[in-house]
N, C-alpha and C. Protein backbone atom coordinates (compact mmCIF):
# COMPACT_ATOMS: atom_id res chain seq x y z
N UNK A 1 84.53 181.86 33.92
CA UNK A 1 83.86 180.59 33.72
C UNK A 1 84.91 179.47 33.62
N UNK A 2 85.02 178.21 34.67
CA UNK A 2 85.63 177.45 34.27
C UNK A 2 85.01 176.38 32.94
N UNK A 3 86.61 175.76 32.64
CA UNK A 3 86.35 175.09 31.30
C UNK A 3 86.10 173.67 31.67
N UNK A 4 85.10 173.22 31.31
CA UNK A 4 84.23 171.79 31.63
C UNK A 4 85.26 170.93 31.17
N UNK A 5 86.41 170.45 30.77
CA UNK A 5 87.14 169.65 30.48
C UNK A 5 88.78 170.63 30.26
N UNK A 6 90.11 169.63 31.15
CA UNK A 6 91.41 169.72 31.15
C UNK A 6 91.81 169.11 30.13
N UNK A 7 92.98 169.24 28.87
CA UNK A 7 93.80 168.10 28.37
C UNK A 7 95.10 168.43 28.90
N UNK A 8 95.33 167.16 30.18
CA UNK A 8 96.76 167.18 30.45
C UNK A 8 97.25 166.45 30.31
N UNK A 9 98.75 167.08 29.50
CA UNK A 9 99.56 166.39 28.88
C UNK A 9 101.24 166.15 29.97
N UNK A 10 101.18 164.69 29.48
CA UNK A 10 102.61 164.40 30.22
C UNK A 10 103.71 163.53 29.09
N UNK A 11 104.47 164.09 28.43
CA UNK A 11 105.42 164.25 27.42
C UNK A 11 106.73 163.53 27.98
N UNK A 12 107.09 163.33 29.38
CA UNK A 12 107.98 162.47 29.92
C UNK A 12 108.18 161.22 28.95
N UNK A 13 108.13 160.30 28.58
CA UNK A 13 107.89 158.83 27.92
C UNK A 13 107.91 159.35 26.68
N UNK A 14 108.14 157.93 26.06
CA UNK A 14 108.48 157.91 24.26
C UNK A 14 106.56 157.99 23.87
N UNK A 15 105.81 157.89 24.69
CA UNK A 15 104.46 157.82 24.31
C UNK A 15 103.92 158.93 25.40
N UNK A 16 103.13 160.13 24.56
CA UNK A 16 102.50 161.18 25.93
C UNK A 16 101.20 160.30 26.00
N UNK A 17 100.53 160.80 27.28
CA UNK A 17 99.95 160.69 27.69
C UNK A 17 98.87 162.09 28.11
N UNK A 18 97.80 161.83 27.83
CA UNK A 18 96.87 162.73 28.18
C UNK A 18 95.68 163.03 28.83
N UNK A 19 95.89 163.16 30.23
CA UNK A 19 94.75 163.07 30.91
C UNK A 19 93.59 163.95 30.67
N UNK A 20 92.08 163.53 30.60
CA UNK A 20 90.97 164.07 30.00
C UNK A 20 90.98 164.17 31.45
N UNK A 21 90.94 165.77 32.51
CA UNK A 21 90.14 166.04 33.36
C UNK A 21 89.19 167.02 33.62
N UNK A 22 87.59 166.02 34.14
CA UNK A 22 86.09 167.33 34.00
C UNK A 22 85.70 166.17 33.07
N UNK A 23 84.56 166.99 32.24
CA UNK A 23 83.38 166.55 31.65
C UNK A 23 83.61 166.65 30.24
N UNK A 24 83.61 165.55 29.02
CA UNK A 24 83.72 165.88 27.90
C UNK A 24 82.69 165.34 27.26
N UNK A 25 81.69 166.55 26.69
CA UNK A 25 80.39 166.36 25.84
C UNK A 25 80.71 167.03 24.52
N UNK A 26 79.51 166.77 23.93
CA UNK A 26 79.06 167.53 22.40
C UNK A 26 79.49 169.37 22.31
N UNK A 27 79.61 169.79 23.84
CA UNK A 27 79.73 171.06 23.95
C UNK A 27 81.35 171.59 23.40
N UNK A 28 82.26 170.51 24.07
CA UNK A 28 83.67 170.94 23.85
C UNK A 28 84.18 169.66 23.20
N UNK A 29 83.65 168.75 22.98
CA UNK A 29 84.61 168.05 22.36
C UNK A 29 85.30 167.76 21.04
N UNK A 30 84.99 169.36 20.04
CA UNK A 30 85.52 169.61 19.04
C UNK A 30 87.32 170.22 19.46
N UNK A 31 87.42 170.70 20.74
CA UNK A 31 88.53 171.22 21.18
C UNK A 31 89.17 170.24 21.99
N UNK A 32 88.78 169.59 22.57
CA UNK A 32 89.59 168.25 22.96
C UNK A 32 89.79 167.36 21.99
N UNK A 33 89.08 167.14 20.91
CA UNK A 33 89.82 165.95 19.96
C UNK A 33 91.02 167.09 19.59
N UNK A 34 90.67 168.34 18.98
CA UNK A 34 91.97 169.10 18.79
C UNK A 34 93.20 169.07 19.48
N UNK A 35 93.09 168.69 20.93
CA UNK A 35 94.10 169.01 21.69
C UNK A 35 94.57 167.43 21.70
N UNK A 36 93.96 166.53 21.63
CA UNK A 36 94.19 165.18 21.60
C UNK A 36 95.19 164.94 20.21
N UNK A 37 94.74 165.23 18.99
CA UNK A 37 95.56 165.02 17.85
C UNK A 37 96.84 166.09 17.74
N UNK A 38 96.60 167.02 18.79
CA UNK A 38 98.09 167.46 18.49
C UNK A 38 98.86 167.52 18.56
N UNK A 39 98.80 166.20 20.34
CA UNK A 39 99.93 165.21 20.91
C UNK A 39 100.53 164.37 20.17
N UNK A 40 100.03 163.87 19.03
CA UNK A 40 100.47 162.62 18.69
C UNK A 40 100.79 163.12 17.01
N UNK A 41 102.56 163.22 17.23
CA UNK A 41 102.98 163.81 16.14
C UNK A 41 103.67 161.96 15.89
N UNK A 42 104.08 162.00 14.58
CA UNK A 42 104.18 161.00 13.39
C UNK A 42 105.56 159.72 13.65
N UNK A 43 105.82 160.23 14.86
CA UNK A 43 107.15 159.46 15.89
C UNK A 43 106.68 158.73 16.88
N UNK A 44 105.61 159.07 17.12
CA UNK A 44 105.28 158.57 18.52
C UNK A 44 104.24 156.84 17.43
N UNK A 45 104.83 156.33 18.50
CA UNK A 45 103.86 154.79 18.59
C UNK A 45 102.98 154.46 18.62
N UNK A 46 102.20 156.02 19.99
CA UNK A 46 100.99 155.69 20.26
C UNK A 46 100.31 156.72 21.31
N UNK A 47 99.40 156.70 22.11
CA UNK A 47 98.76 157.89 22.90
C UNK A 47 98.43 156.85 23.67
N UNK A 48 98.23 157.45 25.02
CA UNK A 48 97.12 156.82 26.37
C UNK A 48 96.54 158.38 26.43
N UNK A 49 95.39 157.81 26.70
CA UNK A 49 94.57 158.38 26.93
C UNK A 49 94.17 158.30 28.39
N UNK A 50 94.32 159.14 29.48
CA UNK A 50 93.89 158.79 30.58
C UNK A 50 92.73 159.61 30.93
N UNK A 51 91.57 158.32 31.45
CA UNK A 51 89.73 158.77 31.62
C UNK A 51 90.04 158.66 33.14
N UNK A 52 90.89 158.27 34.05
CA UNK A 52 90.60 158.29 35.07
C UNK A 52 90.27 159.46 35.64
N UNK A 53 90.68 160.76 36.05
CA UNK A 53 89.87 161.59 36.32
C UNK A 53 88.88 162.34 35.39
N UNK A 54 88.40 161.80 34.35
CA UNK A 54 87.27 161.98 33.23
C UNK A 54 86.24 161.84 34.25
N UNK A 55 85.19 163.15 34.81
CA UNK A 55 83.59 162.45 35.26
C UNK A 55 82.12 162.53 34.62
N UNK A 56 82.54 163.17 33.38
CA UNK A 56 81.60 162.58 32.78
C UNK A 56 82.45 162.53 31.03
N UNK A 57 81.66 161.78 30.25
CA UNK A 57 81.63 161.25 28.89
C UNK A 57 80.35 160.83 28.35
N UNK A 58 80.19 161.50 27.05
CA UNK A 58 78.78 161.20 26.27
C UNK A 58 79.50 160.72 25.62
N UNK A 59 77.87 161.09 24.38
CA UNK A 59 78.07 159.94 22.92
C UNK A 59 78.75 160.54 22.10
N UNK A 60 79.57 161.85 22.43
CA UNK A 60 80.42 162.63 21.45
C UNK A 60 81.65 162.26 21.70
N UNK A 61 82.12 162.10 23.20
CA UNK A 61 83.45 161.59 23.41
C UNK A 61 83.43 160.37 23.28
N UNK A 62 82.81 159.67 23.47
CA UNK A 62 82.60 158.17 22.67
C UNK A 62 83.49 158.40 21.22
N UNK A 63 82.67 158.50 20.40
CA UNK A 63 82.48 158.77 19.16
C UNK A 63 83.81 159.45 18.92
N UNK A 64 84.81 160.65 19.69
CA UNK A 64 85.71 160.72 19.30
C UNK A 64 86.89 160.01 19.99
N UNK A 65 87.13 159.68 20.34
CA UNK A 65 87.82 157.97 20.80
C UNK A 65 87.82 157.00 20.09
N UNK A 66 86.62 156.24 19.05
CA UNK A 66 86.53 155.38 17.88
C UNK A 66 87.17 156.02 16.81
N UNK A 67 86.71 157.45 17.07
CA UNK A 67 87.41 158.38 15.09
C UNK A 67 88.85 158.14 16.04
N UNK A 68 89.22 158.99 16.86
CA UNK A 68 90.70 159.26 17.30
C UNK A 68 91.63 157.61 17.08
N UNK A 69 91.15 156.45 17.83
CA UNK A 69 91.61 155.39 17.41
C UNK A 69 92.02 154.76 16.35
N UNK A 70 90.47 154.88 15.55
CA UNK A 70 90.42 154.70 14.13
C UNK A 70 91.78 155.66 12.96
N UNK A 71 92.10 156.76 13.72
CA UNK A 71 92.85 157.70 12.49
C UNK A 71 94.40 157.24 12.92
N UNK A 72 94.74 156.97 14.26
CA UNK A 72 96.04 156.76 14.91
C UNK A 72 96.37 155.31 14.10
N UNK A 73 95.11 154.10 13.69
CA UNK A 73 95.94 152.48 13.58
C UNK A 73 95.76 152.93 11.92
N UNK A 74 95.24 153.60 11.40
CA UNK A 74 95.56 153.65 9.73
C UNK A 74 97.13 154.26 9.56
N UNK A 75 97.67 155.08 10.73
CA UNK A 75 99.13 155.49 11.09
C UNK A 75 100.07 154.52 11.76
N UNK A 76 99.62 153.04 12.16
CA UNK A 76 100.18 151.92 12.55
C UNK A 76 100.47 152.55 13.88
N UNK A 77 99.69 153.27 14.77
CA UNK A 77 100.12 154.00 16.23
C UNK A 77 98.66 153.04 17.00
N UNK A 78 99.04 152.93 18.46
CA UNK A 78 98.07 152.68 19.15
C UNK A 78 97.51 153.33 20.18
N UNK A 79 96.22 153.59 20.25
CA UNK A 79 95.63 154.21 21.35
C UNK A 79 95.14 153.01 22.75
N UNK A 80 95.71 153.95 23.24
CA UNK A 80 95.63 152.82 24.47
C UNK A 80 94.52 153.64 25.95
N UNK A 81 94.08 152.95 26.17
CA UNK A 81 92.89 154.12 27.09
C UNK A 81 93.73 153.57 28.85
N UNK A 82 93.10 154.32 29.77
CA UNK A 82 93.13 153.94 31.30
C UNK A 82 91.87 154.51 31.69
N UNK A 83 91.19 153.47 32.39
CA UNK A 83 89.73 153.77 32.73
C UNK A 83 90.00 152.78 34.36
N UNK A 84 89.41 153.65 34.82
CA UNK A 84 88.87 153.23 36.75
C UNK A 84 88.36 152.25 36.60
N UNK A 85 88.85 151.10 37.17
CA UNK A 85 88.01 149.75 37.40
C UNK A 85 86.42 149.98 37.76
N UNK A 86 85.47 149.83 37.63
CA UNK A 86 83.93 149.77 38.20
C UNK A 86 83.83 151.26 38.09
N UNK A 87 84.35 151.78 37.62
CA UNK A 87 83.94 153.10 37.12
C UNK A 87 82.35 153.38 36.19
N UNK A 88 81.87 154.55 36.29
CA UNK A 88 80.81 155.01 35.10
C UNK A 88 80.96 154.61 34.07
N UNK A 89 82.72 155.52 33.86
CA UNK A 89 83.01 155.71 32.37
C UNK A 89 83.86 154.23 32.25
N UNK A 90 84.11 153.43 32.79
CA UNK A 90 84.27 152.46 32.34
C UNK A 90 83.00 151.30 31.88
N UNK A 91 82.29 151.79 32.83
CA UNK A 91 81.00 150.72 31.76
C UNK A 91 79.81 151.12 30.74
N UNK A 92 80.46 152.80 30.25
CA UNK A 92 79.69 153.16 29.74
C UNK A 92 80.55 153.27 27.89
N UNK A 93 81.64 152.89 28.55
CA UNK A 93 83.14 152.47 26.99
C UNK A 93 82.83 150.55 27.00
N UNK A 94 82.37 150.08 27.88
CA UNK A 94 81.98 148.73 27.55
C UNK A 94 80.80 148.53 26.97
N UNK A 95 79.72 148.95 27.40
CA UNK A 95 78.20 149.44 26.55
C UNK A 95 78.53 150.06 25.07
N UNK A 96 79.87 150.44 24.82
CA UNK A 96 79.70 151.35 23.59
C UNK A 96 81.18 150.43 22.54
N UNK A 97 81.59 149.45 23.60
CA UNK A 97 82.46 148.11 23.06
C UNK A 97 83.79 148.57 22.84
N UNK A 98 83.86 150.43 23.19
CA UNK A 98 85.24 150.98 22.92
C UNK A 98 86.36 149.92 23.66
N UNK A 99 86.01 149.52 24.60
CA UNK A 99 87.19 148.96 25.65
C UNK A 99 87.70 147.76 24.93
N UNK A 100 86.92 147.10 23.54
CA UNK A 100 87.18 145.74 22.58
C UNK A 100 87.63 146.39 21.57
N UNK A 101 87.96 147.79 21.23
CA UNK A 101 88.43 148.10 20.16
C UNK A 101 89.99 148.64 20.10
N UNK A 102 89.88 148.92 21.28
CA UNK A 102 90.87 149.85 21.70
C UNK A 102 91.63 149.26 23.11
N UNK A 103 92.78 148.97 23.35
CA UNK A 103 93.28 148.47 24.80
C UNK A 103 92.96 149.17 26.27
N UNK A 104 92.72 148.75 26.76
CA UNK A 104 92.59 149.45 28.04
C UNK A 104 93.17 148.76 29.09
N UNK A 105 93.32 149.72 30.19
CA UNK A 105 93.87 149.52 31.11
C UNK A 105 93.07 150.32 32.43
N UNK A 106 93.78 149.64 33.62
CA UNK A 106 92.78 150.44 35.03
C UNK A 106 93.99 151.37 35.47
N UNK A 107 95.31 151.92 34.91
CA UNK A 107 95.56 153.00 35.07
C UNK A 107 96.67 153.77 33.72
N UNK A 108 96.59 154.89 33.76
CA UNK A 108 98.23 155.10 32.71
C UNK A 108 99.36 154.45 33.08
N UNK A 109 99.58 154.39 34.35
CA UNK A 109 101.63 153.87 34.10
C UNK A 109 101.10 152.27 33.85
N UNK A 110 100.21 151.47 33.86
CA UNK A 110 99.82 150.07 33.06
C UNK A 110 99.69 150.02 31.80
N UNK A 111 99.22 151.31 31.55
CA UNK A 111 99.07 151.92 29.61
C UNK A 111 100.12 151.84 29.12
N UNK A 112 100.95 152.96 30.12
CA UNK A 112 102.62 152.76 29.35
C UNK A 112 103.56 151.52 29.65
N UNK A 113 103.34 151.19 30.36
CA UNK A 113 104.37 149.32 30.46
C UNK A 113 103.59 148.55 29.68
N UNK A 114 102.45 148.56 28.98
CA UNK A 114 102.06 148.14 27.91
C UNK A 114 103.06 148.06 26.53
N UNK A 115 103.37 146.66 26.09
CA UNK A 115 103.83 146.28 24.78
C UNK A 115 102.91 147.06 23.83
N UNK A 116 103.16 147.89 22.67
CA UNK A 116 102.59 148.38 21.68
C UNK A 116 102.13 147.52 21.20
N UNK A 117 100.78 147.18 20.25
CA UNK A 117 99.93 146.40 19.70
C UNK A 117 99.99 146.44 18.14
């Protein structure tokens, strides 16, 4: 059985980066926030998160993107997203205001030439 969602990680840069690829729902996304918080050890600045090959996202990966954000800026770190211009999942993180809470960008290497916030 394949696994409805990838976390790939790219550790190159002072900030990893982690591409969400596949589908992240209520089903697995107790193991992707896991794999998400275990990138971002107490040195790092900050995480991107890359949704570009993300094709689908509910109200659970929502929801862990606000907690994940929310736990990284009480650590003075920033989460920084990359979402596909006119994308789904980009207007479905604007419907849910993540994209005003959190920085975004229309790809990762724009995430990472991003000034920390």
């Amino acid at each position: 059985m394949r696994a409805l969602a990838r976390v790939l990680i790219d550790r190159s840069g002072a900030v990893p980066v982690a591409a969400l690829d596949g589908e992240v729902d209520a089903s697995n996304v107790a193991e992707v926030g896991a794999e998400l918080r275990a990138v971002v050890d107490n040195r790092a600045n900050g995480l991107v998160v890359d949704l570009t090959p993300t094709s689908y996202l509910d109200s659970a990966g929502i929801n862990l993107l606000f907690a994940l954000g929310d736990e990284m800026r009480t650590r003075q770190q920033t989460l920084r997203l990359a979402v596909a211009p006119g994308s789904p999942i980009g207007r479905m993180l604007s419907i849910a205001s993540l994209d005003r809470a959190h920085p975004t960008y229309s790809s990762a290497a724009e995430a990472l030439a991003a000034e920390p916030s």
